[in-house]
Protein backbone atom coordinates (compact mmCIF):
# COMPACT_ATOMS: atom_id res chain seq x y z
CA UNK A 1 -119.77 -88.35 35.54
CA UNK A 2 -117.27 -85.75 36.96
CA UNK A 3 -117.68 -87.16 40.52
CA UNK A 4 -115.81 -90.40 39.02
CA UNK A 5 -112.86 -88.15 38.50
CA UNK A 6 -112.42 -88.00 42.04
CA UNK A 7 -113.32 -91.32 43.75
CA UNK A 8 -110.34 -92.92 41.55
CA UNK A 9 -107.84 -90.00 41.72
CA UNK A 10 -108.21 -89.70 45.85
CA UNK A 11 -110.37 -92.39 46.55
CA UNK A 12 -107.54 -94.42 44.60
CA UNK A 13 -104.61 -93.26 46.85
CA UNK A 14 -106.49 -95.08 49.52
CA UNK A 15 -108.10 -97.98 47.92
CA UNK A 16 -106.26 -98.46 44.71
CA UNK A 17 -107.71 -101.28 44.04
CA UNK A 18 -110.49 -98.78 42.30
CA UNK A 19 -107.94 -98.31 39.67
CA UNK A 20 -109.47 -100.99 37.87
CA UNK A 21 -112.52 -98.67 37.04
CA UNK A 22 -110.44 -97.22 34.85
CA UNK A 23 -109.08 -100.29 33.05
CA UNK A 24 -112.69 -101.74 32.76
CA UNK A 25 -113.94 -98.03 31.59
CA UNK A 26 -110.92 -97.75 28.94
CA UNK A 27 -112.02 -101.57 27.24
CA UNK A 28 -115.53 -100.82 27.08
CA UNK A 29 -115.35 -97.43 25.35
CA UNK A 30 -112.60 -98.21 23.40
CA UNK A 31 -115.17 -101.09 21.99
CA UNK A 32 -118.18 -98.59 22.24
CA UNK A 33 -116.06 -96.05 19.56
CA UNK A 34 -115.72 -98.41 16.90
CA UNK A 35 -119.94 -97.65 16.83
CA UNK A 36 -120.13 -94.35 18.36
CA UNK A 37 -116.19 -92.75 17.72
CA UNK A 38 -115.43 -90.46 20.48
CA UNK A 39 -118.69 -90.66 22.62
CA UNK A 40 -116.73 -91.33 25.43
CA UNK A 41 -115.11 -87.40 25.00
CA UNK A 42 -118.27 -85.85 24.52
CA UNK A 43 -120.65 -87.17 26.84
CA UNK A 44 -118.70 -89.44 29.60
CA UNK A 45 -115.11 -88.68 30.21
CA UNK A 46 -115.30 -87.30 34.02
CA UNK A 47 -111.91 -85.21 33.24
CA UNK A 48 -113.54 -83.91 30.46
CA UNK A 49 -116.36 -82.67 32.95
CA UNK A 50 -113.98 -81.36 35.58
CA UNK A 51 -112.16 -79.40 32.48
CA UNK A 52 -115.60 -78.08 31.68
CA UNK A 53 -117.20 -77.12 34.62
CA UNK A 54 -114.25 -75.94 36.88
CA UNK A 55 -111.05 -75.63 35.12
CA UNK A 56 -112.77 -73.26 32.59
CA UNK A 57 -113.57 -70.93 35.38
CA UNK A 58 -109.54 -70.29 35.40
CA UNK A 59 -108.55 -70.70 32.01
CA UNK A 60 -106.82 -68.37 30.29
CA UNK A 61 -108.25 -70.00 26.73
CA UNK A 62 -105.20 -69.22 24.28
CA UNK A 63 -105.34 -71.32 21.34
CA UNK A 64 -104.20 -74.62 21.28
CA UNK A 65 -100.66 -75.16 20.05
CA UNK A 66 -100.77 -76.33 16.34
CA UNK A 67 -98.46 -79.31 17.07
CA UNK A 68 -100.60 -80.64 19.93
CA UNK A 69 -103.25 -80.74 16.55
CA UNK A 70 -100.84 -82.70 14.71
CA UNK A 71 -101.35 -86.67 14.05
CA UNK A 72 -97.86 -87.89 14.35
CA UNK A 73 -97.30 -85.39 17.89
CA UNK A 74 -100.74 -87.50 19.21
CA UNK A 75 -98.96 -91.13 17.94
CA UNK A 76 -95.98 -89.68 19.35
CA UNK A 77 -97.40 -88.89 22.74
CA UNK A 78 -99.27 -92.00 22.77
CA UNK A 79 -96.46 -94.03 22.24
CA UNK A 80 -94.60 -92.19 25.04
CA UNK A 81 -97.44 -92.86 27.70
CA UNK A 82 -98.29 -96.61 26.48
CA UNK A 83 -94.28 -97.14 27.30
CA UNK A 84 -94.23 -94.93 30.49
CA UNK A 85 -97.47 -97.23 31.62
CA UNK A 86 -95.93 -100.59 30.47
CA UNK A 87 -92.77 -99.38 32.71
CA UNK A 88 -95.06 -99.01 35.99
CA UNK A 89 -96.74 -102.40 34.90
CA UNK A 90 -93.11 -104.40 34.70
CA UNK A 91 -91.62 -102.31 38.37
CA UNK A 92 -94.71 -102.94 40.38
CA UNK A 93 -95.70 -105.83 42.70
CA UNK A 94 -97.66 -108.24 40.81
CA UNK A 95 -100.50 -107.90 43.52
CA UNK A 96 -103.90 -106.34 42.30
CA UNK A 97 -103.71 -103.44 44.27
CA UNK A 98 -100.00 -102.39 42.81
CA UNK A 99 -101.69 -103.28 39.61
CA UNK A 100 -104.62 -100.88 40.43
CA UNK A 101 -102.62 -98.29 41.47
CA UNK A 102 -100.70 -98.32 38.47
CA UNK A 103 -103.86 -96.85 36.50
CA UNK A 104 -104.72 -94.46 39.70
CA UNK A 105 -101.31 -92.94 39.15
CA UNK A 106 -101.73 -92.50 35.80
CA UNK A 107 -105.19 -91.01 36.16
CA UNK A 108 -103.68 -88.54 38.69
CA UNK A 109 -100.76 -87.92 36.20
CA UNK A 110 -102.87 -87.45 33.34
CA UNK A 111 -105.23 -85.30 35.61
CA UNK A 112 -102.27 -83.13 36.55
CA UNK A 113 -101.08 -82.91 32.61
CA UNK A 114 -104.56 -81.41 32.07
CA UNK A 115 -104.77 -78.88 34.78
CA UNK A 116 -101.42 -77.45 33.85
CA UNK A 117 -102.10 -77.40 30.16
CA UNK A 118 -105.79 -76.45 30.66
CA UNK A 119 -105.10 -72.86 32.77
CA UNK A 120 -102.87 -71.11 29.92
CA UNK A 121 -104.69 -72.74 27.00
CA UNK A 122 -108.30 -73.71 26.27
CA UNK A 123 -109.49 -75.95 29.73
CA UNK A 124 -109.80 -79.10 27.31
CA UNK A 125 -106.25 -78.38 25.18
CA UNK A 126 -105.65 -81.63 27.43
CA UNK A 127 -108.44 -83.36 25.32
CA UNK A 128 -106.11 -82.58 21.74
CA UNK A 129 -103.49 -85.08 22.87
CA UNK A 130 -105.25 -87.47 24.81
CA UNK A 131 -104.26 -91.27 24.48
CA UNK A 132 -107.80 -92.78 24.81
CA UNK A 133 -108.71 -89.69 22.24
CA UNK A 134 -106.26 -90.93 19.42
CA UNK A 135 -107.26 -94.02 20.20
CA UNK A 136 -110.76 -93.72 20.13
CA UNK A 137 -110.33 -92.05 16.80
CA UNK A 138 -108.25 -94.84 15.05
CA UNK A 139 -110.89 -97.26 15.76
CA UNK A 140 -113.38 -95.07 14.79
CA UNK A 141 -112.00 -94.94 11.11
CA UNK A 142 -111.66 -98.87 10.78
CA UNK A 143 -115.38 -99.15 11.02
CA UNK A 144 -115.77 -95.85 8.41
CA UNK A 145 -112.87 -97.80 5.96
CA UNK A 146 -115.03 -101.07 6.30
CA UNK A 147 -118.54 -99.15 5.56
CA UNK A 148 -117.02 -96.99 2.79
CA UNK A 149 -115.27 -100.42 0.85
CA UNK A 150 -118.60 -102.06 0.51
């Protein structure tokens, strides 16, 4: 899937109406890891691709920074894009395609974040603080607490 990376980061700046791929991709594997946890990371993520199959040709792979391991620096950082996000949501145009672009700049930003994090550290470090990631893995557990009460 690393050719989706593309179409919505550039294909985006011109139609950004595609931006909606992403909203559409983030509800149904948010759903899919309450069954499957972070599927998504392994096997689909298209930045996840690009990290492995280009950006690990430059990386420098230094170890990952403890903190960017920690649970409350993830919530933290979650927190911090959900709020930058809802910010872009409130300023733009309510038309789709200022709605669309919304999650094309945010792809693009998040893109960015992981290139520039990726080429000192490990190509995926972007992968340790990842907002789908954390979320991906809190839904995860509610389905593991549910199985493991019964």
């Amino acid at each position: 899937m690393i050719w989706f990376l593309p179409v919505i980061v550039v294909g985006g700046l011109f139609f950004p109406l595609l931006g909606f791929l992403v909203f559409f991709m983030m509800l149904f594997f948010l759903t899919l890891s309450y069954f499957k946890g972070r599927f998504w990371c392994s096997h689909l993520c298209p930045r996840g691709a690009f990290l492995d199959l280009v950006l690990s040709k430059f990386s420098l792979r230094k170890k990952i920074p403890k903190i960017f391991l920690s649970t409350w620096f993830k919530w933290l950082f979650l927190a911090a894009f959900m709020a930058f996000f809802a910010l872009q949501l409130i300023a733009s145009p309510k038309s789709p395609a200022a709605i669309g672009f919304v999650f094309v700049r945010m792809c693009l930003i998040t893109t960015i974040i992981a290139v520039v994090l990726g080429i000192p550290l490990k190509e995926r470090a972007w992968c340790a603080i990842c907002p789908m990631g954390t979320l991906q893995t809190k839904i995860s557990s509610f389905r593991h607490s549910k199985i493991e009460r019964f």
